[in-house]
Protein backbone atom coordinates (compact mmCIF):
# COMPACT_ATOMS: atom_id res chain seq x y z
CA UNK A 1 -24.19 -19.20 -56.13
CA UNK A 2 -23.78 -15.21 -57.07
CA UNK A 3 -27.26 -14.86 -58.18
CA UNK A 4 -28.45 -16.74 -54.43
CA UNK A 5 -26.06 -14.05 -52.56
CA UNK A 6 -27.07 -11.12 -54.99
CA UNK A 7 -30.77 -11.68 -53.40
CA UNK A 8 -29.49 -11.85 -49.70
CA UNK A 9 -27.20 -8.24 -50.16
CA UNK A 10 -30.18 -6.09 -49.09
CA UNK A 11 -30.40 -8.05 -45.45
CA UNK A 12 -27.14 -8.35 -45.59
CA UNK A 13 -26.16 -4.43 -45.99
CA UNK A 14 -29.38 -4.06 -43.35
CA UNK A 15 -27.48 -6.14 -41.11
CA UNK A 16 -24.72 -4.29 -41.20
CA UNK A 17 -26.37 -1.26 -40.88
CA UNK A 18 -28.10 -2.43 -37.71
CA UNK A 19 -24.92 -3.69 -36.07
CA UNK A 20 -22.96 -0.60 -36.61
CA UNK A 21 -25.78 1.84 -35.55
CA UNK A 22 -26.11 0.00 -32.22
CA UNK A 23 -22.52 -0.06 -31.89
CA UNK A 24 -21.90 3.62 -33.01
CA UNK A 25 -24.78 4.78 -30.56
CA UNK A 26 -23.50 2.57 -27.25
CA UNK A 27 -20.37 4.48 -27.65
CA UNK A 28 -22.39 8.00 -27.66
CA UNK A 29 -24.69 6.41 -25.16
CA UNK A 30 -21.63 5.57 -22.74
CA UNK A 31 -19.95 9.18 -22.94
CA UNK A 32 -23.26 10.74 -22.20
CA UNK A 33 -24.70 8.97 -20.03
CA UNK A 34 -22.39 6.72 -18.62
CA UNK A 35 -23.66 3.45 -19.18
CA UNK A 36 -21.73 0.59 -20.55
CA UNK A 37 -18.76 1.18 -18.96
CA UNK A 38 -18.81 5.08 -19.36
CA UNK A 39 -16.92 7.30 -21.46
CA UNK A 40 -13.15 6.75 -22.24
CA UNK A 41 -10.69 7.77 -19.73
CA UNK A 42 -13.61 8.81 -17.22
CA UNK A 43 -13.91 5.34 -15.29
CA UNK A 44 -16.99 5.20 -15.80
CA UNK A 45 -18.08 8.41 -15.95
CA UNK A 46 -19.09 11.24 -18.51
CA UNK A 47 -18.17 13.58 -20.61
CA UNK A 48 -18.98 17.41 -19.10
CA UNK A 49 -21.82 18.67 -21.10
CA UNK A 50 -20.87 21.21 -23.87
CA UNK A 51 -17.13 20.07 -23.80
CA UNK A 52 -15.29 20.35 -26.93
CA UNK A 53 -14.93 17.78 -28.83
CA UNK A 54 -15.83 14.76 -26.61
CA UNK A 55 -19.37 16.24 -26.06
CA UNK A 56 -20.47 17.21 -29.39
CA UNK A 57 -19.10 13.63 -30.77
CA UNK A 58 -20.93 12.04 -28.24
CA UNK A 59 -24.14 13.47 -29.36
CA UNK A 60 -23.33 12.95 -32.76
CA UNK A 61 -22.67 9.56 -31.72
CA UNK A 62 -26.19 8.61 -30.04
CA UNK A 63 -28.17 10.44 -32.53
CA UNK A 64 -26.96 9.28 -35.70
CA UNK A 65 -26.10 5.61 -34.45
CA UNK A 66 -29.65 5.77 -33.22
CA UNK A 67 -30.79 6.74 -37.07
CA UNK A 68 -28.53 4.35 -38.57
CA UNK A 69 -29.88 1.99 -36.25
CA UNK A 70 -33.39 1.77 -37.41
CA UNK A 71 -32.33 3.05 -41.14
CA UNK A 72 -34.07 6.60 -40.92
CA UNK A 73 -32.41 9.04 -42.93
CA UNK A 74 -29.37 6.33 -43.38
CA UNK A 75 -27.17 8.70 -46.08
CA UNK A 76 -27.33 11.49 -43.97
CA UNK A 77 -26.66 10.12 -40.93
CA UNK A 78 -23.90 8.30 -41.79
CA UNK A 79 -22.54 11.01 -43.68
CA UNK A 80 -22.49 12.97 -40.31
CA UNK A 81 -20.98 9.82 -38.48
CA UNK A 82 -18.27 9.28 -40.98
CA UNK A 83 -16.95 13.06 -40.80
CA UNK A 84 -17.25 13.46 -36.94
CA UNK A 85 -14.90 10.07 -37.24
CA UNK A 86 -12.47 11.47 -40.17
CA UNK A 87 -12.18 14.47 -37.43
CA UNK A 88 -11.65 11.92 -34.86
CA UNK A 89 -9.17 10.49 -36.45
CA UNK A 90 -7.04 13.40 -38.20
CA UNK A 91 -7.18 15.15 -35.22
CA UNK A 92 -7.45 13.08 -31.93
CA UNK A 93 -5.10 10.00 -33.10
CA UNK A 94 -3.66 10.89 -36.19
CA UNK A 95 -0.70 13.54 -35.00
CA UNK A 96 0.41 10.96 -32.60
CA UNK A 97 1.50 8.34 -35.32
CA UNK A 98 0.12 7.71 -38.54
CA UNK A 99 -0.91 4.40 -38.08
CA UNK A 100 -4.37 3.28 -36.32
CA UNK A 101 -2.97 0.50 -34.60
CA UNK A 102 0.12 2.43 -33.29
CA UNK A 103 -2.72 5.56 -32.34
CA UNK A 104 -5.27 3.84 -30.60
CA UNK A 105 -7.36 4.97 -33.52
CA UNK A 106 -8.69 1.91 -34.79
CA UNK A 107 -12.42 2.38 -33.95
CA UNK A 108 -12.23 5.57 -35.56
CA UNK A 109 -10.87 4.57 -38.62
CA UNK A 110 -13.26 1.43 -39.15
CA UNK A 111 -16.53 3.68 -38.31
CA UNK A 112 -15.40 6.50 -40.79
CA UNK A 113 -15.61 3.45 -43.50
CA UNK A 114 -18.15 1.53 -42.67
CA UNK A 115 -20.84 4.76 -42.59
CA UNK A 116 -19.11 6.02 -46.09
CA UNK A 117 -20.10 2.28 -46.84
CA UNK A 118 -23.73 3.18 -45.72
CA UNK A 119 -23.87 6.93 -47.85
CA UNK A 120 -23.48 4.72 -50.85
CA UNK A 121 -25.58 1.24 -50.02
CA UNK A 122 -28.12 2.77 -48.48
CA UNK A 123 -30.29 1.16 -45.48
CA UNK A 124 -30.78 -1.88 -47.48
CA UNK A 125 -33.58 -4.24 -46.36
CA UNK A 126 -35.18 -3.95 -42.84
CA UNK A 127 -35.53 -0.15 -42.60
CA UNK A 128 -37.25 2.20 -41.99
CA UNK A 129 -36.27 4.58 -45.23
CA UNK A 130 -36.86 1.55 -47.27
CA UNK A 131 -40.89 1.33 -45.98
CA UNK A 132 -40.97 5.24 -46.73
CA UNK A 133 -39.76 4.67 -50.31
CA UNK A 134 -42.12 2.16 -50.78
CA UNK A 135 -44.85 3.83 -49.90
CA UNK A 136 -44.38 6.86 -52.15
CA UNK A 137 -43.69 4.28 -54.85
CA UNK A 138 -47.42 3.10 -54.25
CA UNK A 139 -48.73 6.44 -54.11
CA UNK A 140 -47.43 7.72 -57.66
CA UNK A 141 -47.93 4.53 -59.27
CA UNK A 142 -51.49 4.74 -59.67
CA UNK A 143 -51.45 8.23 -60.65
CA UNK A 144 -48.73 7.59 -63.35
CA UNK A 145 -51.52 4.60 -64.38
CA UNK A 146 -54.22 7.13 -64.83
CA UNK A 147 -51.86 9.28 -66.47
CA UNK A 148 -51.28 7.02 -69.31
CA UNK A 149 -54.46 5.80 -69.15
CA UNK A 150 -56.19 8.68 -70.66
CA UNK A 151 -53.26 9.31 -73.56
């Protein structure tokens, strides 16, 4: 049973990785644009271009949910997403109460972990780093061949 899940992680981290891009960038896409419901607080409105923090994290938000999203430049992205959330956090929810569920800080707190989840995993499968690394895998391997084949 191990071995049978062990073969499914890579979708399964993909997965993941899909579900919170999308989710990370609707929230980015709401506060910019003011789609899904718009951005918190606004009734469905925006956030005033250039506004700090709400616009900056917004941005943050689209762009890097959007790269998370499709698995381009995963480690990065998320290591972006996390930190703009760890500020979210430590500085939006956090000096209310410590804890998330007494701070309306929840979402935060569960984004900042699940992209420092992503720096370390990776895209996993369905990617589009993963079709990158694969293709400069191809394109050394048959130098490295004619490499050793002339020793």
């Amino acid at each position: 049973m191990s071995a049978r899940l062990d073969t499914a992680q890579p979708y399964a981290i993909g997965l993941f990785r899909i579900v919170v891009g999308l989710l990370f960038a609707c929230h980015g896409a709401a506060s910019l644009f003011g789609v899904l419901g718009g951005a918190a607080g606004t009734n469905g409105g925006t956030v005033d271009a250039g506004t700090w923090p709400g616009w900056y994290a917004a941005v943050i938000q689209l762009v890097c949910g959007s790269l998370v999203l499709i698995g381009l430049g995963t480690r990065a992205a998320a290591f972006l997403a996390s930190g703009s959330m760890a500020y979210a956090y430590f500085k939006v929810h956090q000096p209310e109460t410590l804890w998330p569920m007494e701070n309306g800080g929840e979402a935060s707190a569960m984004f900042c972990w699940a992209f420092l989840l992503l720096i370390f995993t990776g895209s996993g499968a369905l990617g589009v780093d993963r079709l990158f690394t694969k293709r400069s895998t191809e394109q050394r391997e048959p130098a490295r061949r004619k490499a050793t084949a002339t020793v």
